[in-house]
N, C-alpha and C. Protein backbone atom coordinates (compact mmCIF):
# COMPACT_ATOMS: atom_id res chain seq x y z
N UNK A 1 13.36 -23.65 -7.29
CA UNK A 1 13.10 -22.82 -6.14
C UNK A 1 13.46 -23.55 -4.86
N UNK A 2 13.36 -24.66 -4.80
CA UNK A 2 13.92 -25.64 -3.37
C UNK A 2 14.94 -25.24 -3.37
N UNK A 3 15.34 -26.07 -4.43
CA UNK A 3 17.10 -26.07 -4.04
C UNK A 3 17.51 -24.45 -3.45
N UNK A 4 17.26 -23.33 -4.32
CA UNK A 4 17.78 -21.81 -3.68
C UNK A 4 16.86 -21.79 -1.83
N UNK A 5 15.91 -22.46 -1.62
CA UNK A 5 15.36 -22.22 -0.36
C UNK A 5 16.30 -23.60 0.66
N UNK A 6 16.95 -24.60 -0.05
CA UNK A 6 17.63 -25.52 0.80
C UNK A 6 19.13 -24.69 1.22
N UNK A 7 19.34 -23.96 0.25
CA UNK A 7 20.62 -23.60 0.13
C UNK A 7 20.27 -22.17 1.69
N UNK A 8 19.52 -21.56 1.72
CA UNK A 8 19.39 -20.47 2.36
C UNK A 8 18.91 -21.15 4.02
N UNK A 9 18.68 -22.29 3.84
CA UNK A 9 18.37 -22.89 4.85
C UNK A 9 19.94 -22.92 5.84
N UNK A 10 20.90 -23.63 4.84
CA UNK A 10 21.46 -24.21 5.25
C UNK A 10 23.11 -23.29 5.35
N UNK A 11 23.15 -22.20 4.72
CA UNK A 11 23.81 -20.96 4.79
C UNK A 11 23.61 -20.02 6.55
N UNK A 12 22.61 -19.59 7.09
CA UNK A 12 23.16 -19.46 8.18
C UNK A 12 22.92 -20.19 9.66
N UNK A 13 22.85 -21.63 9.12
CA UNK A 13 23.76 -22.63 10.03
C UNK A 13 25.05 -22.87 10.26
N UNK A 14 25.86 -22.95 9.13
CA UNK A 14 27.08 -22.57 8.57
C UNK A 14 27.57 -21.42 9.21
N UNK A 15 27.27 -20.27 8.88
CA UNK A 15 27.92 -18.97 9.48
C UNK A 15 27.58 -19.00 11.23
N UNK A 16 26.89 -19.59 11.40
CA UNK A 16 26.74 -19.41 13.11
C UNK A 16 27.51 -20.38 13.40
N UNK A 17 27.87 -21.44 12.82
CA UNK A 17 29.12 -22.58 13.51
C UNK A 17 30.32 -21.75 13.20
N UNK A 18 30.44 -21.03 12.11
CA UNK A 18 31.85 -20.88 11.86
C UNK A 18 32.13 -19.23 12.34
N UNK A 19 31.18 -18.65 12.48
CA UNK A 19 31.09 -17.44 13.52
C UNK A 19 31.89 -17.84 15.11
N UNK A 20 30.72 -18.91 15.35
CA UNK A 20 31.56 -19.19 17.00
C UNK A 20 32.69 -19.58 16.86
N UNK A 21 33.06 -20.58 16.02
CA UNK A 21 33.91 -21.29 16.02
C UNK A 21 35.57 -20.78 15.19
N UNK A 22 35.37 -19.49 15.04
CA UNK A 22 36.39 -18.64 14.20
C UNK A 22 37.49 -18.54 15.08
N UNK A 23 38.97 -18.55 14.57
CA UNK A 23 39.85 -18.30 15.66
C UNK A 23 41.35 -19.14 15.39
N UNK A 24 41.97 -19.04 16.25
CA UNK A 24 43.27 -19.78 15.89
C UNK A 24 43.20 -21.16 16.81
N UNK A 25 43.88 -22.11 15.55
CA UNK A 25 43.72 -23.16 16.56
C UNK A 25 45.22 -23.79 16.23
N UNK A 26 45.64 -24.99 17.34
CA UNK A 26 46.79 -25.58 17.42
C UNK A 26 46.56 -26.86 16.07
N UNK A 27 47.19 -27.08 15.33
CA UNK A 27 47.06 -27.72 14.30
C UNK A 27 47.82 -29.14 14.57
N UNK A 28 47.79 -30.41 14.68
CA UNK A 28 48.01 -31.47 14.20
C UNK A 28 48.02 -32.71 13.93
N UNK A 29 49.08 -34.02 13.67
CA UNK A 29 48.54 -35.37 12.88
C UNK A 29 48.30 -35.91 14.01
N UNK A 30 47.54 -36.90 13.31
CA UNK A 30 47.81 -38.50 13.85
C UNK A 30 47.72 -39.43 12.18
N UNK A 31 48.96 -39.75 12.28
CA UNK A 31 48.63 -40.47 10.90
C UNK A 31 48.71 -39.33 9.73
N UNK A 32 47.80 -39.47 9.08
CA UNK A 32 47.93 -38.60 7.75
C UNK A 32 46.50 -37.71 7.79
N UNK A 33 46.35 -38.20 8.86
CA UNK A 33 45.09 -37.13 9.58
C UNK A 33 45.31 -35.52 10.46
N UNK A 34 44.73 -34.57 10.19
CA UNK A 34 45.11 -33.71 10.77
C UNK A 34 43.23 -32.74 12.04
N UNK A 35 44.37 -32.18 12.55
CA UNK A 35 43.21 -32.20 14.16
C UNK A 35 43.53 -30.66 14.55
N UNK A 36 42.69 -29.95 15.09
CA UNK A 36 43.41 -28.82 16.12
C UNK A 36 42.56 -28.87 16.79
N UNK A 37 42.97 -28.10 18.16
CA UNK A 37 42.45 -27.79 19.22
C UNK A 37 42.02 -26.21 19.40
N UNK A 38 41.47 -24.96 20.17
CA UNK A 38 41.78 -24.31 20.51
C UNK A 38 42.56 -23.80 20.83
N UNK A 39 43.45 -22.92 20.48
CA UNK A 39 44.85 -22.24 20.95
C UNK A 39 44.87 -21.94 22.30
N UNK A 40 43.69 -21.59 22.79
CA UNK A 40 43.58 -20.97 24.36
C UNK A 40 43.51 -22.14 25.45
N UNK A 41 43.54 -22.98 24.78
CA UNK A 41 43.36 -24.36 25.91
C UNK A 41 44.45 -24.71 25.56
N UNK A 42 45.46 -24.67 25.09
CA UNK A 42 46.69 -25.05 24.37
C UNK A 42 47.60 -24.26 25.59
N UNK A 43 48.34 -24.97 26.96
CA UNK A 43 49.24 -24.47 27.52
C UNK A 43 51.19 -24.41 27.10
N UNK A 44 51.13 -25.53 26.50
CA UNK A 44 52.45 -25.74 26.18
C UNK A 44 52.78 -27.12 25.30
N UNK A 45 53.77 -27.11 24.24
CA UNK A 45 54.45 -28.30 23.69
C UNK A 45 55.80 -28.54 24.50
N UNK A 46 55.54 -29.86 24.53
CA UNK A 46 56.63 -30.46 25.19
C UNK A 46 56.80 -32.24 24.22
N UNK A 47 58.27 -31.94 24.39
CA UNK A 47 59.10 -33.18 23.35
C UNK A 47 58.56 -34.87 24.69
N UNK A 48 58.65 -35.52 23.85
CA UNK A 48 58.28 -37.00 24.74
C UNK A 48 59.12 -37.47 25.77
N UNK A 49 58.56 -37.63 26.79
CA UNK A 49 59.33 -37.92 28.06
C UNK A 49 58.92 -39.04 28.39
N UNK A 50 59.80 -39.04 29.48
CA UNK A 50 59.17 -40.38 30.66
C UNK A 50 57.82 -40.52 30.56
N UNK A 51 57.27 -41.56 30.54
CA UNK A 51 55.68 -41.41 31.26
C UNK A 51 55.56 -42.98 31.73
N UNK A 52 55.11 -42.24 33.07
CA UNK A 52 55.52 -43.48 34.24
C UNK A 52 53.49 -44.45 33.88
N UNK A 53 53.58 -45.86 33.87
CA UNK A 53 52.10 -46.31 33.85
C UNK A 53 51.33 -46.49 34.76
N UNK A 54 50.22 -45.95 34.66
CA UNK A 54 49.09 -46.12 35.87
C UNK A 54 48.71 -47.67 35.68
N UNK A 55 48.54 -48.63 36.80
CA UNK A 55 47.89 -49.59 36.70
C UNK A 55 46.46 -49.78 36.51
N UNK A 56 45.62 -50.63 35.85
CA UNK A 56 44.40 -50.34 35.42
C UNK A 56 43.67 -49.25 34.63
N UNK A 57 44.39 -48.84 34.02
CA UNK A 57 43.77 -47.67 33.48
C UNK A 57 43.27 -48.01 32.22
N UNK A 58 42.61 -47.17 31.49
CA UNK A 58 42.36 -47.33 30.52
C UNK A 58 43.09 -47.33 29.19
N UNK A 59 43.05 -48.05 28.08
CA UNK A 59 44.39 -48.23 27.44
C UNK A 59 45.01 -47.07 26.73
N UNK A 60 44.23 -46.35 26.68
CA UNK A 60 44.61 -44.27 25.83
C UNK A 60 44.92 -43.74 27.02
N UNK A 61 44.96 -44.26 28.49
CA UNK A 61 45.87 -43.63 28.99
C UNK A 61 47.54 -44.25 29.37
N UNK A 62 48.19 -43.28 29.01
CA UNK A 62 49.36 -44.01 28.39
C UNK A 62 50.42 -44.12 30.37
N UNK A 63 49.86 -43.12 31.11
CA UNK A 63 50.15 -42.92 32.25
C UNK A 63 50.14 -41.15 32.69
N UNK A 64 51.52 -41.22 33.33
CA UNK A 64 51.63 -40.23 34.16
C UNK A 64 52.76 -39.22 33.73
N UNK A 65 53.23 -37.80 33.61
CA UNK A 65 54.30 -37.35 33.71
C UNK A 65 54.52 -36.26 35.23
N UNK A 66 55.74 -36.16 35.22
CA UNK A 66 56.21 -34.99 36.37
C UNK A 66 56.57 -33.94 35.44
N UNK A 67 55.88 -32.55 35.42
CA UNK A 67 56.29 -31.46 34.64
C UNK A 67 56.15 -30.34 35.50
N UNK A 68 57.97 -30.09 35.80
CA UNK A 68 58.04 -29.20 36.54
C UNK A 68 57.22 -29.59 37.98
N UNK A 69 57.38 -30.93 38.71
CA UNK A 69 56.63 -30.99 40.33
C UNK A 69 55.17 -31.04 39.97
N UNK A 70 54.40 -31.21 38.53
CA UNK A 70 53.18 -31.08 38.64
C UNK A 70 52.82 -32.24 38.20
N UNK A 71 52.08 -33.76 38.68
CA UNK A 71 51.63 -34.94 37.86
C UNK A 71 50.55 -34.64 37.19
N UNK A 72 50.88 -34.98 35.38
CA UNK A 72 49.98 -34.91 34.34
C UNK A 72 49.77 -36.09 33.86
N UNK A 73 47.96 -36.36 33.56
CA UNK A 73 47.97 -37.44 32.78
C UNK A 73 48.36 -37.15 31.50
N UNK A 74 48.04 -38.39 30.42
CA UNK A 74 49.08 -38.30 29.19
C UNK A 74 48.04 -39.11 28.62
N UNK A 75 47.38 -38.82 27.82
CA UNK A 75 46.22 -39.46 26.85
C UNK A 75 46.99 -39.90 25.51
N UNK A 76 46.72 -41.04 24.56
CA UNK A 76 47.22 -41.12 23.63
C UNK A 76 46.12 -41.36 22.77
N UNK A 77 46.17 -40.21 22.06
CA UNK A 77 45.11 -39.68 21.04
C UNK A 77 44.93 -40.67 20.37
N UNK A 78 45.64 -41.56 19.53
CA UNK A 78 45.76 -42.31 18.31
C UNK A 78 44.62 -43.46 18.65
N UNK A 79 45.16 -44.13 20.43
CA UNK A 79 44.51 -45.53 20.67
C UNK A 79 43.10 -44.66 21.54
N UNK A 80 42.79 -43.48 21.69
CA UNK A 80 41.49 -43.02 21.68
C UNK A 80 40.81 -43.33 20.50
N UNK A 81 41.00 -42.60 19.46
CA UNK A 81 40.14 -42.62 18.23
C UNK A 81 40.36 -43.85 17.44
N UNK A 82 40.79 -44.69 18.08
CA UNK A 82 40.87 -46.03 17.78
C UNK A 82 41.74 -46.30 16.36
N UNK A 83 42.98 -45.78 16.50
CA UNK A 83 44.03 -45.82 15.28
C UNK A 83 45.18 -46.90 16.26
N UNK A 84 45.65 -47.18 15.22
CA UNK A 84 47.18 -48.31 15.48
C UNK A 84 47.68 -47.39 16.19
N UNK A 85 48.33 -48.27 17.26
CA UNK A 85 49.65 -47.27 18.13
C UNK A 85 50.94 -47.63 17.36
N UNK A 86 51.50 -46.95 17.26
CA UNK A 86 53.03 -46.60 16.77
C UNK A 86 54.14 -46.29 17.46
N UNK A 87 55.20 -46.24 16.95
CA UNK A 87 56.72 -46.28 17.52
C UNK A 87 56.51 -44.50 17.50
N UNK A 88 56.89 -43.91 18.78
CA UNK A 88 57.65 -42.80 18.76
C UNK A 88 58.75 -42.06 17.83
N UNK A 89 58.82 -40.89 17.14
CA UNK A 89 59.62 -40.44 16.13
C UNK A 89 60.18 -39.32 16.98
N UNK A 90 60.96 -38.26 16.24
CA UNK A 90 61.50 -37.23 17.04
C UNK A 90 60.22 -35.88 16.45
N UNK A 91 59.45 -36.38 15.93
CA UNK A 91 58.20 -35.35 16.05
C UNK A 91 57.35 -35.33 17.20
N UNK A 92 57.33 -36.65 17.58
CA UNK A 92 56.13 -36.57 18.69
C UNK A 92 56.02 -36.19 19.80
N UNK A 93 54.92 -35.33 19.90
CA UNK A 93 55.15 -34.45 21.33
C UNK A 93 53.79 -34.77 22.38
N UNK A 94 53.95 -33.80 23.54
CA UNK A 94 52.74 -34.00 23.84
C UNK A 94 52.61 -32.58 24.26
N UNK A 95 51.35 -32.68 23.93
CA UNK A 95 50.41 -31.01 23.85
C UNK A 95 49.71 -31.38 25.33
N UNK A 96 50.30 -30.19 25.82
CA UNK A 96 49.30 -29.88 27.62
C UNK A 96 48.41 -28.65 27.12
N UNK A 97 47.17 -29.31 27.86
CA UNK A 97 45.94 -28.99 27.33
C UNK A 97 45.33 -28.31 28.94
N UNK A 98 44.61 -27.47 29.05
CA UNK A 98 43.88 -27.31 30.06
C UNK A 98 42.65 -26.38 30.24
N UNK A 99 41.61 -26.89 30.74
CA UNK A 99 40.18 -26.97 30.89
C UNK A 99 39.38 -26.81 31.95
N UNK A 100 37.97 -26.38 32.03
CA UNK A 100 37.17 -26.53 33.06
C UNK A 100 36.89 -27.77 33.52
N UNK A 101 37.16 -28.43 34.66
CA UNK A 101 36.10 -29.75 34.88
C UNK A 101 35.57 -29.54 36.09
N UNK A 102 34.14 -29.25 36.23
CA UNK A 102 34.07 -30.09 37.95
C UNK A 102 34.52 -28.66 38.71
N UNK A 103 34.55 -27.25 38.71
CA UNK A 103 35.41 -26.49 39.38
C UNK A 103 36.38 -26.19 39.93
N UNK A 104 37.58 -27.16 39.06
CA UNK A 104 38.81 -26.87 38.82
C UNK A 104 39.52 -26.89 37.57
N UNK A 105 40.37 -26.59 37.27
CA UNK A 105 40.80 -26.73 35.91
C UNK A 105 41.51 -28.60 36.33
N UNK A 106 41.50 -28.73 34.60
CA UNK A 106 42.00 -30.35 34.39
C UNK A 106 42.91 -29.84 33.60
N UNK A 107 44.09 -30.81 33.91
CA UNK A 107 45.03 -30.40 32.80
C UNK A 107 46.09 -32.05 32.56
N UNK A 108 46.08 -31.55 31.29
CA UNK A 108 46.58 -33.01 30.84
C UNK A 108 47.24 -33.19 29.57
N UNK A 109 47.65 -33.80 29.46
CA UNK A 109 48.91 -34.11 27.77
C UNK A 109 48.04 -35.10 26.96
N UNK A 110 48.14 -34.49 26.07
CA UNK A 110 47.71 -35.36 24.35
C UNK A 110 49.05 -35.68 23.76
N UNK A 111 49.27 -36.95 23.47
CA UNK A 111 50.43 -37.40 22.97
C UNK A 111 50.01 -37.27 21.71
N UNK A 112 50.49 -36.44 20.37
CA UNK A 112 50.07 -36.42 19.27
C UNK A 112 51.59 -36.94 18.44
N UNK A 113 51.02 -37.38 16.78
CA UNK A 113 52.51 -38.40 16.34
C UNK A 113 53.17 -36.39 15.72
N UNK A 114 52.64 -35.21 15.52
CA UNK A 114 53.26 -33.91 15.08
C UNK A 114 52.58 -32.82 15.45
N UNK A 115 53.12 -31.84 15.69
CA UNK A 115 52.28 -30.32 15.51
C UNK A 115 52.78 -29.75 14.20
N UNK A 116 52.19 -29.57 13.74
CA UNK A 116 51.86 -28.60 12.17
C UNK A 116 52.08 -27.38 12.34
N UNK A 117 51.09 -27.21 13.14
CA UNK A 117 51.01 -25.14 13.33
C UNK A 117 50.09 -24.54 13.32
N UNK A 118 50.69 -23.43 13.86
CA UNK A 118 49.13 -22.16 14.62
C UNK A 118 48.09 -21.81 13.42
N UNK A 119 47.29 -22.42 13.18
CA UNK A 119 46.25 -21.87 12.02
C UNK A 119 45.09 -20.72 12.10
N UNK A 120 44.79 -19.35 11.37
CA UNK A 120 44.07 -18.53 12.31
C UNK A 120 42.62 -19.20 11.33
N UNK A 121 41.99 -19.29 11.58
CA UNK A 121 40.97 -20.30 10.54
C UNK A 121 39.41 -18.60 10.65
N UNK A 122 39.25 -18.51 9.33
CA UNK A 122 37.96 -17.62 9.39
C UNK A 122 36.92 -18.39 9.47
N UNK A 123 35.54 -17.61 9.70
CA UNK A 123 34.38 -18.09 10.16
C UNK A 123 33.69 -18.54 8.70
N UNK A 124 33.97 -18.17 7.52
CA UNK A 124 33.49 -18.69 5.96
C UNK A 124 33.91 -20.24 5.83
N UNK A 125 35.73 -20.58 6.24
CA UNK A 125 36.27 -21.75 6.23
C UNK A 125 36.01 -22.49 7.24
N UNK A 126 34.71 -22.30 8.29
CA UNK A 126 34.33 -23.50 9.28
C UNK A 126 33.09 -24.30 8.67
N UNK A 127 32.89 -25.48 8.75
CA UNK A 127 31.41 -26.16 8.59
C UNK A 127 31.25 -27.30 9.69
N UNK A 128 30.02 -27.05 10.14
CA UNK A 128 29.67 -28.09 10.87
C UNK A 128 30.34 -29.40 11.16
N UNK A 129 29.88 -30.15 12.26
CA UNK A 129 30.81 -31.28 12.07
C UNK A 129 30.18 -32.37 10.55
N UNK A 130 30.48 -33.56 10.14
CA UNK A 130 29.39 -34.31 9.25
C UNK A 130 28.51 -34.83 10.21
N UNK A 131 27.24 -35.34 9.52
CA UNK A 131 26.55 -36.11 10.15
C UNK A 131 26.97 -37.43 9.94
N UNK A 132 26.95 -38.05 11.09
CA UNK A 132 27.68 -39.99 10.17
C UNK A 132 26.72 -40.95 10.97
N UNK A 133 25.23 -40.65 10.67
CA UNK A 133 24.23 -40.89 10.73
C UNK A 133 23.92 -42.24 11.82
N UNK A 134 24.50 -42.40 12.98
CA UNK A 134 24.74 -43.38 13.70
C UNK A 134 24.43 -42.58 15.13
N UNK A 135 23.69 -43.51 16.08
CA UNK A 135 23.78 -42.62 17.36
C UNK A 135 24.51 -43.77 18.28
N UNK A 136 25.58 -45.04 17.60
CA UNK A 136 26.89 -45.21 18.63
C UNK A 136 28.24 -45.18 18.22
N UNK A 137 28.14 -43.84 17.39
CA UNK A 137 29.33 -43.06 17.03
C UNK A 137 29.58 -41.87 18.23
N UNK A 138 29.95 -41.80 19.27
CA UNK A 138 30.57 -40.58 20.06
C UNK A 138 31.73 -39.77 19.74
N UNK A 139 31.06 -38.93 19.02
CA UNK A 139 31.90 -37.81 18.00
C UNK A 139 31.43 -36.20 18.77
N UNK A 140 30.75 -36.08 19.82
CA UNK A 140 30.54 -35.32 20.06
C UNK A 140 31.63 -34.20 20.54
N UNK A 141 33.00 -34.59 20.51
CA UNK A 141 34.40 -33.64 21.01
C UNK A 141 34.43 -33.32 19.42
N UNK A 142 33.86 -33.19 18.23
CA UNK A 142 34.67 -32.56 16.54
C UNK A 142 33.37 -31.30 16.83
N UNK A 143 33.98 -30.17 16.87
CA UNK A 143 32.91 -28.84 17.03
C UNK A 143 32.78 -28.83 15.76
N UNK A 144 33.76 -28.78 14.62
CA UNK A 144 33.22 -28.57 13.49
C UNK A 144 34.32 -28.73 12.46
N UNK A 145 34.35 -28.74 11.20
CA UNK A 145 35.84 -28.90 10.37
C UNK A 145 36.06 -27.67 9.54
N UNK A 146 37.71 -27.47 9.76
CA UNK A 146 37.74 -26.54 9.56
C UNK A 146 38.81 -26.53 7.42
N UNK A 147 38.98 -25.21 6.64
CA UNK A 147 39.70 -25.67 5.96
C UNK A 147 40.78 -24.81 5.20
N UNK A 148 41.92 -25.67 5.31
CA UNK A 148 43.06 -24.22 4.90
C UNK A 148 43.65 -25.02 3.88
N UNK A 149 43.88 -24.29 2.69
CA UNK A 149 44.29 -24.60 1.58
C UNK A 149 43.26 -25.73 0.89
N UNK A 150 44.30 -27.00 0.87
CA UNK A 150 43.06 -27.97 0.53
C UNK A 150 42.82 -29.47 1.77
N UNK A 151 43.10 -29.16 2.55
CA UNK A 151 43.46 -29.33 3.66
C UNK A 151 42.10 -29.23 4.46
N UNK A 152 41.63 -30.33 5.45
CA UNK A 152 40.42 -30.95 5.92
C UNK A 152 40.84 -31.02 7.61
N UNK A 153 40.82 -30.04 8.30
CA UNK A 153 41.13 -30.21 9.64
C UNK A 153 40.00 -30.60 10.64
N UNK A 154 39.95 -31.61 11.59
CA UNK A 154 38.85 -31.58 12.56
C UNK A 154 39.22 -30.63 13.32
N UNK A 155 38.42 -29.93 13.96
CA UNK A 155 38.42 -28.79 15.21
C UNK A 155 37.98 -29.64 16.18
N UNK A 156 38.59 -29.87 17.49
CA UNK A 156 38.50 -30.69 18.23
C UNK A 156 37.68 -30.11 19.67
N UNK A 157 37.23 -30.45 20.36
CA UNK A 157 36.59 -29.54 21.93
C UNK A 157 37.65 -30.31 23.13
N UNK A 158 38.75 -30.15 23.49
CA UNK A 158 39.44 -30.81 24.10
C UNK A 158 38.68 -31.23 25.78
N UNK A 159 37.92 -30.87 25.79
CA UNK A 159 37.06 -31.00 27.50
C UNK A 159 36.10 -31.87 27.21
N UNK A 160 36.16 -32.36 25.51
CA UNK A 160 34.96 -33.51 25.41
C UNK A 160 35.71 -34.51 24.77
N UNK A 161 36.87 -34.92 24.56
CA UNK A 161 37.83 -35.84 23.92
C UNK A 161 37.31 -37.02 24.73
N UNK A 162 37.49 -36.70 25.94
CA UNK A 162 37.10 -37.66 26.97
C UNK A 162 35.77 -37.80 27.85
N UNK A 163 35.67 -38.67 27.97
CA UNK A 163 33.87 -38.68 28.28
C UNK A 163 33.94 -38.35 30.07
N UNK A 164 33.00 -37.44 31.20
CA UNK A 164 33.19 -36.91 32.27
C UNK A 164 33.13 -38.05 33.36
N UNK A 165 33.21 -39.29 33.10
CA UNK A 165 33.95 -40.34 33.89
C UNK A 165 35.16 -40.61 33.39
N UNK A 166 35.58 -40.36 32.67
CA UNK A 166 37.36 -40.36 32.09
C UNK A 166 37.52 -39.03 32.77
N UNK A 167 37.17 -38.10 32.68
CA UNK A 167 37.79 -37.08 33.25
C UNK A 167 38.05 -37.21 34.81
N UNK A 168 36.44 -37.61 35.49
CA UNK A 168 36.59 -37.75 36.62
C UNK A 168 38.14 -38.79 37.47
N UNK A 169 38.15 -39.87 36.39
CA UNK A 169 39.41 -40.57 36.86
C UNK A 169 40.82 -39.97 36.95
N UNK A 170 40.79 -38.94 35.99
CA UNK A 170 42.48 -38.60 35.63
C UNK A 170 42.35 -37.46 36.69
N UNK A 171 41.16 -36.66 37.06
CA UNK A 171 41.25 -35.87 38.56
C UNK A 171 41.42 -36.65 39.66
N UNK A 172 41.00 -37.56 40.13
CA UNK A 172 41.56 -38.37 40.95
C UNK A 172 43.13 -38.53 40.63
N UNK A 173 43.26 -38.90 39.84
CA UNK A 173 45.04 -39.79 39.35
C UNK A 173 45.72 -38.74 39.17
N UNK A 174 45.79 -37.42 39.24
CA UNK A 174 46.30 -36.53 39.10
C UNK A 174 45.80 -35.78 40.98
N UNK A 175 45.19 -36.13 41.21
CA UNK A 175 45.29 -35.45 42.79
C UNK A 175 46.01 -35.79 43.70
N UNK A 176 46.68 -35.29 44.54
CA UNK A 176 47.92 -35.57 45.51
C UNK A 176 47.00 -36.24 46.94
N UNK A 177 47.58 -37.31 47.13
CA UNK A 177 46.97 -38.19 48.13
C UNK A 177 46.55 -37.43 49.46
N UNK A 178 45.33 -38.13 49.99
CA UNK A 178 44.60 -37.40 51.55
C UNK A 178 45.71 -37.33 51.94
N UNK A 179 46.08 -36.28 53.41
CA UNK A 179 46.97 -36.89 54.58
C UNK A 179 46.20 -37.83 55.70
């Protein structure tokens, strides 16, 4: 009788993560790892460019681009989540991302090593994030994982990748100087 009362416990926790969290998301690697974002925060893919370096910055920020007259920072996902940085391939792009911060939108590039593809993910195939029973693990940007085929995707919160003093910096470094 537990176990059928653990199970009912734990059934619509499940459907209320994967209720909210239902939807299409931008799908892809780092490594042999796979990630999406929200599709709706998802402005555009763009192939690897210039990216000019900010001095002092932090080391996942890789610098700066000009897209189209607009300066974007350029985060590099890999040396965020604390993976080896790697040589550039002709997959790697960077995904412009954009968000609420602060009462303006933030907008900024994720250098990812591929995009995979648009996944529409149902609310049955979402589960919570894991618990990884540590409170100086800051995992709080994985909303929940999602799963297609046999295939283990993190669902990512792109406005929490970065903690709101990282954000606060790349609004500065991205703002066009006083006159």
């Amino acid at each position: 009788m537990s176990s059928m009362q653990s199970a009912a416990t734990t059934a619509p926790q499940t459907s209320t993560v994967g209720e909210k969290l239902k939807g299409k998301y931008m799908a892809f690697k780092l490594g042999a790892e796979e990630y999406a974002l929200p599709i709706l925060t998802v402005r555009e893919i763009i192939g690897l460019m210039d990216i000019t370096r900010i001095p002092q910055t932090l080391g996942y920020v890789r610098g700066v681009i000009n897209l189209r007259g607009k300066v974007i920072p350029v985060i590099d996902l890999r040396l965020k989540f604390g993976m080896a940085a790697t040589e550039a391939s002709d997959q790697t792009v960077i995904i412009v991302v954009q968000h609420p911060f602060r009462g303006r939108l933030l907008t900024m590039g994720l250098l990812v090593d591929e995009v995979v593809e648009v996944l529409d993910i149902p609310a049955a195939r979402i589960e919570p994030p894991p618990e990884f029973g540590s409170n100086q693990l800051d995992v709080d940007f994985i909303l929940g994982v999602g799963k297609s085929d046999k295939r283990v995707i993190f669902l990512l919160d792109g406005a929490k990748v970065l903690s709101a003093d990282d954000q606060a910096r790349l609004v500065e470094a991205e703002a066009p100087p006083a006159a």
